[in-house]
N, C-alpha and C. Protein backbone atom coordinates (compact mmCIF):
# COMPACT_ATOMS: atom_id res chain seq x y z
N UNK A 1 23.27 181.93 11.61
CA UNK A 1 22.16 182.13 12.50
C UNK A 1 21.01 181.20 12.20
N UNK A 2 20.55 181.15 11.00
CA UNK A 2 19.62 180.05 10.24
C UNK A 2 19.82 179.05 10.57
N UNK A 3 21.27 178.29 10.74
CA UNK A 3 21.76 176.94 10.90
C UNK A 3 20.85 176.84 12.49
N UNK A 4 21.41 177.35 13.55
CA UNK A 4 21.59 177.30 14.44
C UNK A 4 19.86 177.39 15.02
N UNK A 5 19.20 178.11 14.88
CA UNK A 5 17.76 178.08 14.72
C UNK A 5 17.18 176.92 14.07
N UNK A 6 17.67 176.40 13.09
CA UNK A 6 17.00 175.22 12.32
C UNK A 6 17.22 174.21 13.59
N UNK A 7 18.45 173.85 13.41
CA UNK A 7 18.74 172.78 14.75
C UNK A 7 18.15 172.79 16.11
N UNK A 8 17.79 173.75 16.52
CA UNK A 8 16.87 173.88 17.69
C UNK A 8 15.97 173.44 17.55
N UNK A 9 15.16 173.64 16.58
CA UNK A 9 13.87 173.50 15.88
C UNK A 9 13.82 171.39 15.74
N UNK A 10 14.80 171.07 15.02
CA UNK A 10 14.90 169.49 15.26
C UNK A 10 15.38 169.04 16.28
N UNK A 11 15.93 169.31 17.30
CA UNK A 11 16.43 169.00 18.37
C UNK A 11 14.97 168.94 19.29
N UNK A 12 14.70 170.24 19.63
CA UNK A 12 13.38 170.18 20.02
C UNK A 12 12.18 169.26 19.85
N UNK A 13 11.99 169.27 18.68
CA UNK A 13 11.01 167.99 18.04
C UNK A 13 11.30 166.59 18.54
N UNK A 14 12.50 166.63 18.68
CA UNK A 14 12.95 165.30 18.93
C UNK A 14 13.80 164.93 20.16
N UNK A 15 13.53 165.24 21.03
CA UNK A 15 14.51 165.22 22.37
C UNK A 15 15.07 163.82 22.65
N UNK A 16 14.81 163.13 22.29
CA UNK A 16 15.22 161.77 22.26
C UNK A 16 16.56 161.18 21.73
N UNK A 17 16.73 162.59 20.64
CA UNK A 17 17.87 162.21 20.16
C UNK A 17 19.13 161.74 20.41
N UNK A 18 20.01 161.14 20.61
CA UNK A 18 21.64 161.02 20.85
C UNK A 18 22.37 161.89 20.47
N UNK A 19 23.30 161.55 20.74
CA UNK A 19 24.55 162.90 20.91
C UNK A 19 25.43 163.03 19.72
N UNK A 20 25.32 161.43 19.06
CA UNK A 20 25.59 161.52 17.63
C UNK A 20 24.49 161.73 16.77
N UNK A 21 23.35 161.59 16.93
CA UNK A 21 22.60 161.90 16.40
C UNK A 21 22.01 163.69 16.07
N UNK A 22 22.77 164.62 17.51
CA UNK A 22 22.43 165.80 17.08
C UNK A 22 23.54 166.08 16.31
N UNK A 23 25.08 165.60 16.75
CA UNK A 23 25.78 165.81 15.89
C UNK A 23 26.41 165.40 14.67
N UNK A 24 25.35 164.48 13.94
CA UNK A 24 25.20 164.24 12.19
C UNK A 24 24.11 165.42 11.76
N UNK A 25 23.28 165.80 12.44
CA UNK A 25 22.29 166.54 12.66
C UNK A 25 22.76 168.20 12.19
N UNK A 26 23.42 168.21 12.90
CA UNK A 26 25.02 169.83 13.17
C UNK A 26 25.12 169.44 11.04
N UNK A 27 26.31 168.10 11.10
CA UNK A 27 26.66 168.76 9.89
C UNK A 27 26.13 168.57 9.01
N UNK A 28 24.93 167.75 8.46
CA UNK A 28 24.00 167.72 7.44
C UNK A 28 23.23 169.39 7.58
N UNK A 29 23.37 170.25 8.69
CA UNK A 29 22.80 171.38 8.02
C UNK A 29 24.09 172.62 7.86
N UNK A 30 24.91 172.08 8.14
CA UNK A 30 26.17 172.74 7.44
C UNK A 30 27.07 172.39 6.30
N UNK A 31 26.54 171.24 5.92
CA UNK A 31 26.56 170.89 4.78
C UNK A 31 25.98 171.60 3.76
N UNK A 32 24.31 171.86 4.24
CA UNK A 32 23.47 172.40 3.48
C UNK A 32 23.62 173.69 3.30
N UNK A 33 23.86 174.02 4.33
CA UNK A 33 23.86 175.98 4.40
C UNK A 33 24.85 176.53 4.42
N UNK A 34 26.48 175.98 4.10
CA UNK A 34 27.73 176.27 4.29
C UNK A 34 28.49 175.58 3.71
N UNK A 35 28.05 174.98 2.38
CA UNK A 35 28.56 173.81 1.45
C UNK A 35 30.08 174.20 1.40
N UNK A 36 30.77 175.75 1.56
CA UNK A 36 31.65 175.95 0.92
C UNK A 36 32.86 175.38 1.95
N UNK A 37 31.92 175.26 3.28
CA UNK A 37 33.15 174.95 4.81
C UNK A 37 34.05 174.16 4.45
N UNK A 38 35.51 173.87 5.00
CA UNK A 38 35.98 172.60 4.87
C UNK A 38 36.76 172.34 5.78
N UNK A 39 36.09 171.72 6.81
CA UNK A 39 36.65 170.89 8.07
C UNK A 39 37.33 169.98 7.85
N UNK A 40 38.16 169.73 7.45
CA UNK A 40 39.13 168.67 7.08
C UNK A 40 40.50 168.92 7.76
N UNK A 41 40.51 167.63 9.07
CA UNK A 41 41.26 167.98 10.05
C UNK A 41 41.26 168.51 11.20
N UNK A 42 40.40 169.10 11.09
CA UNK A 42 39.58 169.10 11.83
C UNK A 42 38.08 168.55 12.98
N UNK A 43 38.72 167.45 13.84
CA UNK A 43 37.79 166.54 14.06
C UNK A 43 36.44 167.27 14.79
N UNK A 44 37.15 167.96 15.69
CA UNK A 44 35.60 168.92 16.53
C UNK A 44 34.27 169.37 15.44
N UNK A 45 35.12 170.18 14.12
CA UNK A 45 33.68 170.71 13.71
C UNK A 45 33.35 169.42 12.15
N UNK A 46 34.44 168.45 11.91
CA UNK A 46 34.37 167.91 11.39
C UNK A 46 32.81 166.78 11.16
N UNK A 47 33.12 166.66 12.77
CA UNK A 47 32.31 165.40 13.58
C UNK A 47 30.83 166.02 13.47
N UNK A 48 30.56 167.53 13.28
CA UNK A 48 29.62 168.06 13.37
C UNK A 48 29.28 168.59 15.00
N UNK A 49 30.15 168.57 15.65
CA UNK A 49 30.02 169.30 17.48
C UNK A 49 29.67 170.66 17.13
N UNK A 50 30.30 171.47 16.57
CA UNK A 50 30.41 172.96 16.94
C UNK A 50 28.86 173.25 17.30
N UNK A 51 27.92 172.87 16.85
CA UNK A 51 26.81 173.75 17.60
C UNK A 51 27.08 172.93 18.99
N UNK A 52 28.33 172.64 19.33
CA UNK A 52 28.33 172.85 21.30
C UNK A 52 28.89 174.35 21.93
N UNK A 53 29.39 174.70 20.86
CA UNK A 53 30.00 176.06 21.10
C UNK A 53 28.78 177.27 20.61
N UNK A 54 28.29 177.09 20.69
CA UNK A 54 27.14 178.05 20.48
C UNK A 54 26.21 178.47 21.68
N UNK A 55 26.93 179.54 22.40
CA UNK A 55 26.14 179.55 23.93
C UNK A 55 24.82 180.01 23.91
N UNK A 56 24.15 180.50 23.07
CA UNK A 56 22.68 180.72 22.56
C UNK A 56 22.06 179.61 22.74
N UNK A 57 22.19 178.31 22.13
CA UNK A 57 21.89 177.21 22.48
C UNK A 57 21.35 176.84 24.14
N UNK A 58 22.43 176.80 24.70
CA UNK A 58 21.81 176.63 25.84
C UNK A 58 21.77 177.88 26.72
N UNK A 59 21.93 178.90 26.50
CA UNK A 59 21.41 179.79 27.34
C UNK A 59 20.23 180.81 27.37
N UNK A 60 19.93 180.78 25.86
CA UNK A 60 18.73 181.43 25.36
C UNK A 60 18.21 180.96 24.16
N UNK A 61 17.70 179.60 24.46
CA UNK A 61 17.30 178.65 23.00
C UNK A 61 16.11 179.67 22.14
N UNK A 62 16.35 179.70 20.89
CA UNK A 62 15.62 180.36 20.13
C UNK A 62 16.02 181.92 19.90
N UNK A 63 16.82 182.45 20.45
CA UNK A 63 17.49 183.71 20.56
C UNK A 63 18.19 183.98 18.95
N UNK A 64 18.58 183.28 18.55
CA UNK A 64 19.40 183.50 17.72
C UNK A 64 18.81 184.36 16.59
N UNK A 65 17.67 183.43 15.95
CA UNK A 65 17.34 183.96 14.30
C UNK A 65 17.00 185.59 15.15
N UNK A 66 16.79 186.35 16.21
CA UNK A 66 16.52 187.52 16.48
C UNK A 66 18.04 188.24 15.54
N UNK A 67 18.91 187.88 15.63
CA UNK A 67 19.80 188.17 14.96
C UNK A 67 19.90 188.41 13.80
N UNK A 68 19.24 187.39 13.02
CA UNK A 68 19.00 187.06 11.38
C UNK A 68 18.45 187.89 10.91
N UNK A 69 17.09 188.56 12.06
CA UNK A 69 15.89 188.97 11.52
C UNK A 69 16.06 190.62 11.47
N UNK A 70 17.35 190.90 12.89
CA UNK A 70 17.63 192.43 12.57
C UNK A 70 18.73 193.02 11.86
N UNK A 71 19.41 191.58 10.98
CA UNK A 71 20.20 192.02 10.15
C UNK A 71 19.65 192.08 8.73
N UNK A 72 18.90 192.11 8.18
CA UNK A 72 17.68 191.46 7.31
C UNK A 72 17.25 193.46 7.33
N UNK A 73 16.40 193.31 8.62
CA UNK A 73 16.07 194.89 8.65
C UNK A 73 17.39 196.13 8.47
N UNK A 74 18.20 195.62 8.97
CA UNK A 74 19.54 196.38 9.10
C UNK A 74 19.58 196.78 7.41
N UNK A 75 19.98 195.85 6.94
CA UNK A 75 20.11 196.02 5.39
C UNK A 75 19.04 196.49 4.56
N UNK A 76 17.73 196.37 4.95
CA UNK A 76 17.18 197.39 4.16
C UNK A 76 17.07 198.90 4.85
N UNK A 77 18.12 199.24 5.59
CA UNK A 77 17.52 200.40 6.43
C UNK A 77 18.63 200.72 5.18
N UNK A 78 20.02 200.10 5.02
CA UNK A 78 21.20 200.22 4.42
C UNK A 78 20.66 200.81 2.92
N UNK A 79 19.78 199.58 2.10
CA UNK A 79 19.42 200.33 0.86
C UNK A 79 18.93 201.53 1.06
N UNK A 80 18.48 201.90 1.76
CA UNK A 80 17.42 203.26 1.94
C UNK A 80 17.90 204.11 2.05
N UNK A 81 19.31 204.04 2.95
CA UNK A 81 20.18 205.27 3.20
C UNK A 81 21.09 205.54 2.23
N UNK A 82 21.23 204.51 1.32
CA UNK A 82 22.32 204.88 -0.05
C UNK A 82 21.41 205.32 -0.48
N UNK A 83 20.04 205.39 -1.13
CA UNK A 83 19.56 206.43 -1.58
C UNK A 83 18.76 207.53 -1.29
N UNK A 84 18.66 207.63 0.07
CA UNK A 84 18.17 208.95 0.69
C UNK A 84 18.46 208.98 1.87
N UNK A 85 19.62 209.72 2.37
CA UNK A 85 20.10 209.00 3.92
C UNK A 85 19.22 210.27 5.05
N UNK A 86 18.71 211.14 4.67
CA UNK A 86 17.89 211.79 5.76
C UNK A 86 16.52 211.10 5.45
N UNK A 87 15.81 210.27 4.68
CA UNK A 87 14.67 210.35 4.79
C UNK A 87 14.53 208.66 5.27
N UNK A 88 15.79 207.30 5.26
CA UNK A 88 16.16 206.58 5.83
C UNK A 88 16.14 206.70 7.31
N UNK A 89 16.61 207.79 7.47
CA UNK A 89 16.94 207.88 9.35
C UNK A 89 16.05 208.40 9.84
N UNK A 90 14.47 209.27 9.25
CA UNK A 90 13.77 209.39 9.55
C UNK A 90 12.39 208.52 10.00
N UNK A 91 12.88 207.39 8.93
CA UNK A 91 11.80 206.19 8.97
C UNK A 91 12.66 205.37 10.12
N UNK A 92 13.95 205.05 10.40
CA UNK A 92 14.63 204.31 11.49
C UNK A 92 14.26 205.16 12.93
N UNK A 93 14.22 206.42 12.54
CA UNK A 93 13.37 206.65 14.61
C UNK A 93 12.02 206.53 14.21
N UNK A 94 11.04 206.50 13.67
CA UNK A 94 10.04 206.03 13.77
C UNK A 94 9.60 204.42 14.27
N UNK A 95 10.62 203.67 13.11
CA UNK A 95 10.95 202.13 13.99
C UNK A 95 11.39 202.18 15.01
N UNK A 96 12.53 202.35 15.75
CA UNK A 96 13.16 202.47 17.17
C UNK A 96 11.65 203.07 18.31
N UNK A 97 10.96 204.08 17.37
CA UNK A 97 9.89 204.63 18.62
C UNK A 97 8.76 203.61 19.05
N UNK A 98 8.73 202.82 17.94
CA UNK A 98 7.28 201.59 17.89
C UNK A 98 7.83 200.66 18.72
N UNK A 99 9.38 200.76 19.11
CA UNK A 99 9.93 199.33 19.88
C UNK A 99 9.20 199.50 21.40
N UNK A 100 8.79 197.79 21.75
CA UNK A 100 8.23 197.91 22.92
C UNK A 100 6.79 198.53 23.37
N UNK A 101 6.29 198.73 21.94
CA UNK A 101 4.99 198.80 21.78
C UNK A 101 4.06 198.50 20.94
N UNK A 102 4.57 197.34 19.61
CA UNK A 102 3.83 196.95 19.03
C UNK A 102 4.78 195.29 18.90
N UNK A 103 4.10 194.63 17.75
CA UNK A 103 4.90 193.63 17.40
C UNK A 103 5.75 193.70 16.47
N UNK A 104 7.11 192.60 16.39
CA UNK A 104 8.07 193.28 15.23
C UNK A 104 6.88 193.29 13.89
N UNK A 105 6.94 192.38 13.52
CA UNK A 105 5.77 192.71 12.05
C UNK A 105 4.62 193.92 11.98
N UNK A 106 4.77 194.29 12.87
CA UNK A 106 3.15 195.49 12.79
C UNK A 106 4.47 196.60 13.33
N UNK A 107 5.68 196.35 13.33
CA UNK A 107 6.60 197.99 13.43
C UNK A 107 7.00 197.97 12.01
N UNK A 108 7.46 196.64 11.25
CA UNK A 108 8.09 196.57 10.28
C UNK A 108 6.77 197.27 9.09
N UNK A 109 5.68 197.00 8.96
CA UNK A 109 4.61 197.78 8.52
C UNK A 109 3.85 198.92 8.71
N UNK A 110 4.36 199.33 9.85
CA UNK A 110 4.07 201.10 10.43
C UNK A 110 4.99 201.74 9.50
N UNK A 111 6.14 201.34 9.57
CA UNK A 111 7.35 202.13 8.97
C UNK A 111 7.72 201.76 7.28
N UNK A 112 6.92 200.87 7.13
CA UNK A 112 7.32 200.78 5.31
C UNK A 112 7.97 199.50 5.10
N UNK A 113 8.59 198.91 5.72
CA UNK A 113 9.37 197.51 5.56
C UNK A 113 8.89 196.60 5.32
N UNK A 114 9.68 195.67 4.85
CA UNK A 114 9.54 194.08 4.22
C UNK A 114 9.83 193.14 5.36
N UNK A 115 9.08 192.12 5.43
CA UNK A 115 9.22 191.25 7.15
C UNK A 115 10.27 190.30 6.07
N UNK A 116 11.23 189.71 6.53
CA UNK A 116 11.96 189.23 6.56
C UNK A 116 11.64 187.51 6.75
N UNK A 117 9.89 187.53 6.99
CA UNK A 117 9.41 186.11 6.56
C UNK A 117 8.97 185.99 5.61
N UNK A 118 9.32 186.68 4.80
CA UNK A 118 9.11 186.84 2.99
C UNK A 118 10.24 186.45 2.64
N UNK A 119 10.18 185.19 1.73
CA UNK A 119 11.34 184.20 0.56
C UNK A 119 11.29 185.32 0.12
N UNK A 120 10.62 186.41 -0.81
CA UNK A 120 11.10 187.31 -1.96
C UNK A 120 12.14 188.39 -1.07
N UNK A 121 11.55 188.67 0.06
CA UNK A 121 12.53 190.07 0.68
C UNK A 121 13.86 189.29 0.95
N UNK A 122 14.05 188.31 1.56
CA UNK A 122 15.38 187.82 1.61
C UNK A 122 15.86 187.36 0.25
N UNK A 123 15.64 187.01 -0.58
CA UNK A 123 16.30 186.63 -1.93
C UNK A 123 16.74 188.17 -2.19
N UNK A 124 15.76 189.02 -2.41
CA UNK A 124 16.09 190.81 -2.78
C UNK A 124 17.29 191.18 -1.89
N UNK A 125 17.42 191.43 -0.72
CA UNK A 125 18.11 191.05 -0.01
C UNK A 125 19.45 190.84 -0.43
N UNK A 126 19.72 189.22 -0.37
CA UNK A 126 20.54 188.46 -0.84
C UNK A 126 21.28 189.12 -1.77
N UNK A 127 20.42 189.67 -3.31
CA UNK A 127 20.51 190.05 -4.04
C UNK A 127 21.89 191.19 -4.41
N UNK A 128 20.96 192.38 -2.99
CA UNK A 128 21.58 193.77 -3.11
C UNK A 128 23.10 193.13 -2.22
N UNK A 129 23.18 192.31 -1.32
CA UNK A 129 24.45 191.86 -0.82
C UNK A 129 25.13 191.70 -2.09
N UNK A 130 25.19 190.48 -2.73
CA UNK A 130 25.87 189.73 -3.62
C UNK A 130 26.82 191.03 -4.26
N UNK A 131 25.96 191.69 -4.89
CA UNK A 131 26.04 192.56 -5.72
C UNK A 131 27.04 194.19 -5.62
N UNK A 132 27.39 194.24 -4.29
CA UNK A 132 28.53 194.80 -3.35
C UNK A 132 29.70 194.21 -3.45
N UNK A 133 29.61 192.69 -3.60
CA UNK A 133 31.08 192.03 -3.56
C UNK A 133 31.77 192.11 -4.48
C-alpha cells in the first residue's frame, strides 16, 4: 500500500515523466520496500510495470494508503482485544460512532489511539506483528 502511495506521490510531482521512467520508478521502490521479491523471469513485474495493474491508481489516485492507515488501526484494535476483548469493542463503537463526524486523527484521539503518522506507532506495530510469526 506504501509502495503504491509513494509512487503517486512522484509521479504526481513529476508528470513529465516517461513510461520508463515511471517504470524504473515502480522498481527502485520495490526494491526498497520488498527487497525480498524476486522477479526473475518474469519480464512484466521485472521491468517494474506492475503498478499498471493497480486499479487504485487510476481510478481513485491516493485511495490506497486509506488502506494502510485502517490496517494500522485494525491492529491496534487487535492488541486491545487480546487483552480485554469487551472493553476493546467498547472503544471500537465509540470509533465507528465519531465516523463521518470528525476527522480520522481527532476520532483516533477521542477514542485513545495512536495515528498511524507516528514512526514510533508503526515500528510498535511492526513490532507486535513480527512477534506472532
Amino acid at each position: 500500500g506504501v509502495i503504491v502511495d509513494y509512487f503517486q506521490h512522484l509521479v504526481y510531482a513529476k508528470p513529465e515523466m516517461t513510461a520508463s521512467e515511471r517504470n524504473d520508478t515502480w522498481a527502485r521502490l520495490e526494491a526498497e520496500f520488498r527487497p525480498y521479491m524476486d522477479a526473475e523471469g518474469l519480464a512484466f513485474f521485472g521491468e517494474g510495470r506492475a503498478w499498471q495493474i493497480k486499479q487504485h491508481i487510476y481510478e481513485q489516485p491516493f485511495y490506497y494508503i486509506d488502506y494502510c492507515l485502517a490496517q494500522t488501526v485494525a491492529l491496534q484494535f487487535k492488541r486491545l482485544a487480546d487483552k480485554d476483548f469487551a472493553g476493546a469493542f467498547a472503544r471500537y463503537k465509540r470509533f465507528v460512532g465519531y465516523c463521518g463526524q470528525e476527522t480520522f486523527t481527532d476520532i483516533l484521539r477521542l477514542t485513545g489511539l495512536e495515528t498511524p503518522f507516528d514512526e514510533r506507532v508503526i515500528e510498535e506495530i511492526a513490532g507486535i506483528v513480527r512477534a506472532r510469526e
